[in-house]
Protein backbone atom coordinates (compact mmCIF):
# COMPACT_ATOMS: atom_id res chain seq x y z
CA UNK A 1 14.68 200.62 171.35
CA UNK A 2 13.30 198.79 174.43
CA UNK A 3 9.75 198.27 175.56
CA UNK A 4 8.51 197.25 179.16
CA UNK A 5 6.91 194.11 180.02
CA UNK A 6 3.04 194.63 180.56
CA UNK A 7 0.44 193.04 181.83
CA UNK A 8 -1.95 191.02 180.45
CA UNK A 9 -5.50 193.14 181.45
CA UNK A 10 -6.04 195.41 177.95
CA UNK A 11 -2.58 194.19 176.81
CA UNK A 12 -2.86 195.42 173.01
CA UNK A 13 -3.93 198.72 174.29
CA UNK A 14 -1.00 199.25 176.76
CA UNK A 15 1.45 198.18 173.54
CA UNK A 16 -0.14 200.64 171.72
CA UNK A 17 0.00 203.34 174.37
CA UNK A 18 3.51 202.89 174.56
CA UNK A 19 4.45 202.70 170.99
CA UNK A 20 2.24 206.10 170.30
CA UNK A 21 4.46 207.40 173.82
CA UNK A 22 7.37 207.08 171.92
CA UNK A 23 6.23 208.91 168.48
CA UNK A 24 5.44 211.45 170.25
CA UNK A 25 8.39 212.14 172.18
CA UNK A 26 10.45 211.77 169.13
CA UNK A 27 12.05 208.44 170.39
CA UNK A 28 10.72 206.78 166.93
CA UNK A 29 10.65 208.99 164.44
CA UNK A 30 8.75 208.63 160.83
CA UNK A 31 10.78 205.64 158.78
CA UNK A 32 11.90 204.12 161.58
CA UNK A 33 10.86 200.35 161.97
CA UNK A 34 9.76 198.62 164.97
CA UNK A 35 11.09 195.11 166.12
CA UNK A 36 10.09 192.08 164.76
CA UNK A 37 6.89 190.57 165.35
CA UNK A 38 8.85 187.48 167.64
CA UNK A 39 10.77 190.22 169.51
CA UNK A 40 7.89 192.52 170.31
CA UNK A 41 6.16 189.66 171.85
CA UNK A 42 9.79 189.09 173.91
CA UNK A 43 9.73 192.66 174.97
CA UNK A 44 6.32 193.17 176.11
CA UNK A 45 5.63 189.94 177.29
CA UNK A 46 2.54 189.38 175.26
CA UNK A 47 1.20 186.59 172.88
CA UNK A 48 1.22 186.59 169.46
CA UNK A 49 -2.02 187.60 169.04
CA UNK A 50 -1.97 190.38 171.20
CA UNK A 51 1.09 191.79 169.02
CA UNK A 52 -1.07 191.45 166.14
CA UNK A 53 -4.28 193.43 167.65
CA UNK A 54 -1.74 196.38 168.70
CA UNK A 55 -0.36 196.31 165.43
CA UNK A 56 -4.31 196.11 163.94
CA UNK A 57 -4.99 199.10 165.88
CA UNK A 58 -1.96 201.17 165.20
CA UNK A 59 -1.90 200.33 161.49
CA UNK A 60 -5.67 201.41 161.64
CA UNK A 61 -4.60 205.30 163.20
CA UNK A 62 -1.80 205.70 161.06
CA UNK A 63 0.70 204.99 163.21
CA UNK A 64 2.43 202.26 161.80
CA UNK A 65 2.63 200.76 158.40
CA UNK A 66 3.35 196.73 157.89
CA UNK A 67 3.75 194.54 155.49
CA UNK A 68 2.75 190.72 155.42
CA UNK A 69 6.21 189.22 155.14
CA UNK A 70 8.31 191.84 155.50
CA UNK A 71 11.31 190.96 157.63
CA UNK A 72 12.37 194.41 158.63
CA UNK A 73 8.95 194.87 161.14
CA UNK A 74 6.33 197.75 160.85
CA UNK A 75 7.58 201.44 159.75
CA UNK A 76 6.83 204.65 161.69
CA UNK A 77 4.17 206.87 159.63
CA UNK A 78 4.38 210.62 159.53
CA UNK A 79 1.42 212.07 160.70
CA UNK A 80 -0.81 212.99 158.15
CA UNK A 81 -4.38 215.24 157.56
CA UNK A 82 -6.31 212.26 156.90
CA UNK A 83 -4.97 210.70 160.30
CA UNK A 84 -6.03 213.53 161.82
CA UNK A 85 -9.63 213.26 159.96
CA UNK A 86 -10.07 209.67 161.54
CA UNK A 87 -9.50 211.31 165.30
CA UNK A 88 -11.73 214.28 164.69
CA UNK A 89 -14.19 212.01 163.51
CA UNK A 90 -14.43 209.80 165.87
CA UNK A 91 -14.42 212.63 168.54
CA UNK A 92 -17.35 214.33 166.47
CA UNK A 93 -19.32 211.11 167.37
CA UNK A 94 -19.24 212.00 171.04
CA UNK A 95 -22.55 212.56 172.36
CA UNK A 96 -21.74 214.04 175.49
CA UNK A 97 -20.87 217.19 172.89
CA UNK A 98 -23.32 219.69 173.98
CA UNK A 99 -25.38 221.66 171.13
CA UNK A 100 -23.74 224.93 171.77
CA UNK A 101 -20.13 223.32 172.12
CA UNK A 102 -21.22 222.30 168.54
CA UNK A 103 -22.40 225.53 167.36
CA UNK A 104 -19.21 227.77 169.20
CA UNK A 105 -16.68 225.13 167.28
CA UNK A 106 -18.47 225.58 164.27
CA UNK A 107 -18.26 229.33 164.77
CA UNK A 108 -14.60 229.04 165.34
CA UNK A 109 -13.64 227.27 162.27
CA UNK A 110 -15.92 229.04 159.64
CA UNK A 111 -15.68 232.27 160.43
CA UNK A 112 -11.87 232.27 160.80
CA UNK A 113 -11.56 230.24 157.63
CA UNK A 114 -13.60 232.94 155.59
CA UNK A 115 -11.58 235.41 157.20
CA UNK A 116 -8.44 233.53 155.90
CA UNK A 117 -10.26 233.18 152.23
CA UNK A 118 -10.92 236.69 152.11
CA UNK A 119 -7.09 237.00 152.36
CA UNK A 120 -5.82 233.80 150.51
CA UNK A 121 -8.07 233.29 148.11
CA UNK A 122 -6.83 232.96 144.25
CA UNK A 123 -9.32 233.52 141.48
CA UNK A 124 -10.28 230.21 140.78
CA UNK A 125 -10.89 229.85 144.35
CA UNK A 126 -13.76 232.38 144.28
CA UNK A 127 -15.43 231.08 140.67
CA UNK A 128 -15.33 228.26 142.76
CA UNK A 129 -17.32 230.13 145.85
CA UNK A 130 -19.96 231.73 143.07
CA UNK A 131 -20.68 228.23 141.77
CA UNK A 132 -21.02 226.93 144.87
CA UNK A 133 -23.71 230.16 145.82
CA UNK A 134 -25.58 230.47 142.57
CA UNK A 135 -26.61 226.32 143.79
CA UNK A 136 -26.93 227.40 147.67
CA UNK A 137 -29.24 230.07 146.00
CA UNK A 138 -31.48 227.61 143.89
CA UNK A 139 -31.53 225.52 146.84
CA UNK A 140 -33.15 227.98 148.95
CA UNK A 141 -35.67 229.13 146.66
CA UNK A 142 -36.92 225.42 145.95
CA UNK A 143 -36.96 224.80 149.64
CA UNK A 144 -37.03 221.58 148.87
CA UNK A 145 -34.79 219.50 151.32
CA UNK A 146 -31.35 220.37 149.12
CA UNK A 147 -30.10 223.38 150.81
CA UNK A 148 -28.05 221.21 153.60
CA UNK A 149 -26.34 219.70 150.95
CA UNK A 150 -25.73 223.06 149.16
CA UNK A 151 -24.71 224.51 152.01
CA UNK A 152 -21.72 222.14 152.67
CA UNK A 153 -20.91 222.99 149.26
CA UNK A 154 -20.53 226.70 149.64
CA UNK A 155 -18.69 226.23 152.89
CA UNK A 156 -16.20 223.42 151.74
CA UNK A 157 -15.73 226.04 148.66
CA UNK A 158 -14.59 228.83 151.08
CA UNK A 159 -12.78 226.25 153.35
CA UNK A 160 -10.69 224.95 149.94
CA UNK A 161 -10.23 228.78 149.83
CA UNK A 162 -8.34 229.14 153.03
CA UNK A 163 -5.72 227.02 151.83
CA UNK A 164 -4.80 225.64 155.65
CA UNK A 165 -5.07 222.43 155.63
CA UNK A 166 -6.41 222.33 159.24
CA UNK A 167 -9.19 224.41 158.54
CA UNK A 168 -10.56 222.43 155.26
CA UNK A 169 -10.05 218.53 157.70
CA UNK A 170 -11.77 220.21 160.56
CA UNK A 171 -14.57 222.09 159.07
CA UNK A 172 -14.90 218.45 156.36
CA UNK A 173 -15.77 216.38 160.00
CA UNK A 174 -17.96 219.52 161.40
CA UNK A 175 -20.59 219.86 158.32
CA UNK A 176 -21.25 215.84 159.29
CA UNK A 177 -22.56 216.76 162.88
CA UNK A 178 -23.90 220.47 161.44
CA UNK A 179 -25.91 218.64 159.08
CA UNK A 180 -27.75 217.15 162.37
CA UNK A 181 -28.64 220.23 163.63
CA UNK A 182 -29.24 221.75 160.29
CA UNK A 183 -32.41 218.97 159.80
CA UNK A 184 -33.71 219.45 163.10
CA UNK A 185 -33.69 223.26 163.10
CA UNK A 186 -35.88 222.91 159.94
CA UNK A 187 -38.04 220.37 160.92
CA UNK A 188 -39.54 223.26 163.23
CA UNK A 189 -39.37 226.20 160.91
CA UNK A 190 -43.28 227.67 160.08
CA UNK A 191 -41.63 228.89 157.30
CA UNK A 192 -39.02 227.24 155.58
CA UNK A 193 -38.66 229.17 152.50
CA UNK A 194 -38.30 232.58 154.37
CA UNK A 195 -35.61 230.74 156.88
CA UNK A 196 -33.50 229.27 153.74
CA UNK A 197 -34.01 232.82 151.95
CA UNK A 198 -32.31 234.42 155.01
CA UNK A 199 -29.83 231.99 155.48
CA UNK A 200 -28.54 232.69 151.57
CA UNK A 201 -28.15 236.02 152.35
CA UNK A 202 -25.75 235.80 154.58
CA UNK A 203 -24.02 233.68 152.39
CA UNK A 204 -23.87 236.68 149.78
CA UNK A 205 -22.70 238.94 152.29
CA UNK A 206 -20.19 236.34 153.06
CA UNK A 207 -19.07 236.03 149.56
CA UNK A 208 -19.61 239.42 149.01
CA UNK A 209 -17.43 239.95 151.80
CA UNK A 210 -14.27 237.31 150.02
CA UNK A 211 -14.89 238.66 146.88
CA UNK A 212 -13.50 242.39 148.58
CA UNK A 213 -11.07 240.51 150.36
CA UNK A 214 -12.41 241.83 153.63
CA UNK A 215 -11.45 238.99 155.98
CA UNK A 216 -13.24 240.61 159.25
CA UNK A 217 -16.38 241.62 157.58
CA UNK A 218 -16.75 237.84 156.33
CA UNK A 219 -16.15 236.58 159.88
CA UNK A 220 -18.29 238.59 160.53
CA UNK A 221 -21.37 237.55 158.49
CA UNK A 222 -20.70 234.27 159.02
CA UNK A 223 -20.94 234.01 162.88
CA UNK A 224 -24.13 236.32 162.73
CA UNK A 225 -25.96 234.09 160.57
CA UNK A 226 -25.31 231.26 162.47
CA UNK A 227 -26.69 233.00 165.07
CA UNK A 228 -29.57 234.05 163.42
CA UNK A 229 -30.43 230.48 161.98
CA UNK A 230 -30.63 229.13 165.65
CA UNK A 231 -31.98 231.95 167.55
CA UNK A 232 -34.87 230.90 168.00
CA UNK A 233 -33.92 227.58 169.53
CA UNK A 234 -31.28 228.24 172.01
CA UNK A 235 -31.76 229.11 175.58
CA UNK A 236 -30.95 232.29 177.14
CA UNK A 237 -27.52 230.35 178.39
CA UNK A 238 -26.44 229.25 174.51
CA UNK A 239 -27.49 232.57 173.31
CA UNK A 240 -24.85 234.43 175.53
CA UNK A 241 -22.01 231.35 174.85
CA UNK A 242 -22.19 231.95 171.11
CA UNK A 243 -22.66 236.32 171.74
CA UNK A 244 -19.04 236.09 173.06
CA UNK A 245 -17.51 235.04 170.25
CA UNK A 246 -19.62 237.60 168.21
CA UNK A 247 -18.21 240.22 170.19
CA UNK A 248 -14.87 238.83 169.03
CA UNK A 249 -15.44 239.08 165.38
C-alpha cells in the first residue's frame, strides 16, 4: 500500500498515526508486512532515523514486529491482551483520573466479574478463591500492612474465575492504582483491625455468594463493601456517583 508524504514537525509520530490508521481500518491486516525500511523513508518523506523511531514506537505497542535483517520489512501483529495491558496501563497513570472515576471503574469491573464467576466458575476456580480468602482472612486479623497484598490475591482469584479475558487485563492494571487508595484510606483508619475485619467480610459474603453461584448477590457484596471501605472519606458528591451504580446491582 501507499503512504503520504509528511512533514517533518513530530514526523515519527505522524508515521505511526498512519500506519495504526490503516490496522484499524483493516487496510493491513495481521501478517501482512510493511515496505522496506528504504521505501518507507521514499513514501513518507522522512529520514532514516525517523523510520526507525516510528518503527521503535510501533514495535514497542505491538503493532508491528521486525527483524534486524530481515528483507521482507516489519509484520502486522494481531492485537493481543497484553497489548491491551500496556494501553490500560499507561492510561491508569493519568493523574487527571479523579478518585471517584477510580472507585466507579473499579466498581464496574469487580462486581461484574464476580457476577460472571458466580456463573463461570469451575471447581478449581473456587479452591482457588478459598485459598486466596483463608490468606485475605489472616491478613486482616494480623493487621499488619499485608492485607493490600491479600486482597489483590482474592480479587485476581475471582477475576481468573470469570474466565473473560478483558475482565482479568483490566481489573490486573486497576489493583495497581487501588492499591494507592487502599494505603491512604488506612493511613487514617483509628482502627485498623476493625476496618480490615469488615472489609473480609464482605469478601465471605462475596465468596459465599460464588460458591452458590449467585452472580447478583456477589455483585452485590462487592460494590457495597467498596462503599463501605471509603465512606467515610468521600464527599457528599462521590457518595451519590458510586450510590448509582449500587442501585444498579
Amino acid at each position: 500500500m501507499e503512504f503520504q508524504t509528511i512533514g517533518r514537525q513530530s514526523a515519527h509520530e505522524a508515521i505511526v498515526e498512519q500506519i495504526e490508521r490503516a490496522v484499524d481500518d483493516g487496510r493491513l491486516r495481521p501478517g501482512d508486512r510493511l515496505p522496506s525500511e528504504r521505501r518507507l523513508m521514499e513514501q513518507f518523506g522522512v529520514s532514516r532515523p525517523t523510520v526507525r523511531e516510528a518503527m521503535r514506537v510501533l514495535q514497542a505497542t505491538g503493532v508491528v514486529a521486525a527483524h534486524p535483517g530481515d528483507p521482507r520489512g516489519p509484520e502486522i501483529l494481531a492485537y493481543s491482551p497484553a497489548v491491551f495491558e500496556k494501553s490500560l496501563t499507561r492510561l491508569a497513570g493519568v493523574d487527571t483520573m479523579s478518585r471517584v472515576e477510580i472507585l466507579q471503574f473499579r466498581i464496574v469491573i469487580e462486581a461484574n466479574g464476580s457476577l460472571l464467576a458466580a456463573h463461570n466458575r469451575t471447581d478449581d476456580d473456587l479452591r482457588d478463591i478459598r485459598a486466596a480468602h483463608r490468606e485475605l482472612r489472616a491478613a486482616a486479623d494480623r493487621a499488619d500492612g499485608g492485607f493490600g497484598a491479600a486482597a489483590d490475591s482474592f480479587q485476581a482469584a475471582i477475576r481468573r474465575a470469570s474466565h473473560n479475558q478483558l475482565v482479568a487485563v483490566t481489573g490486573g492494571v486497576l489493583a495497581g492504582v487501588v492499591r494507592t487508595l487502599i494505603d491512604r484510606r488506612l493511613a487514617d483508619e483509628p482502627d485498623v483491625r476493625r476496618r480490615l475485619r469488615a472489609s473480609e467480610g464482605y469478601a465471605t459474603a462475596v465468596l459465599d455468594a460464588i460458591a452458590d453461584r449467585d452472580g447478583r448477590a456477589a455483585a452485590r457484596e462487592v460494590t457495597l463493601g467498596i462503599r463501605a471501605y471509603y465512606a467515610g472519606h468521600l464527599d457528599p458528591a462521590e457518595r451519590n456517583q458510586l450510590a448509582l451504580l449500587a442501585e444498579e446491582t
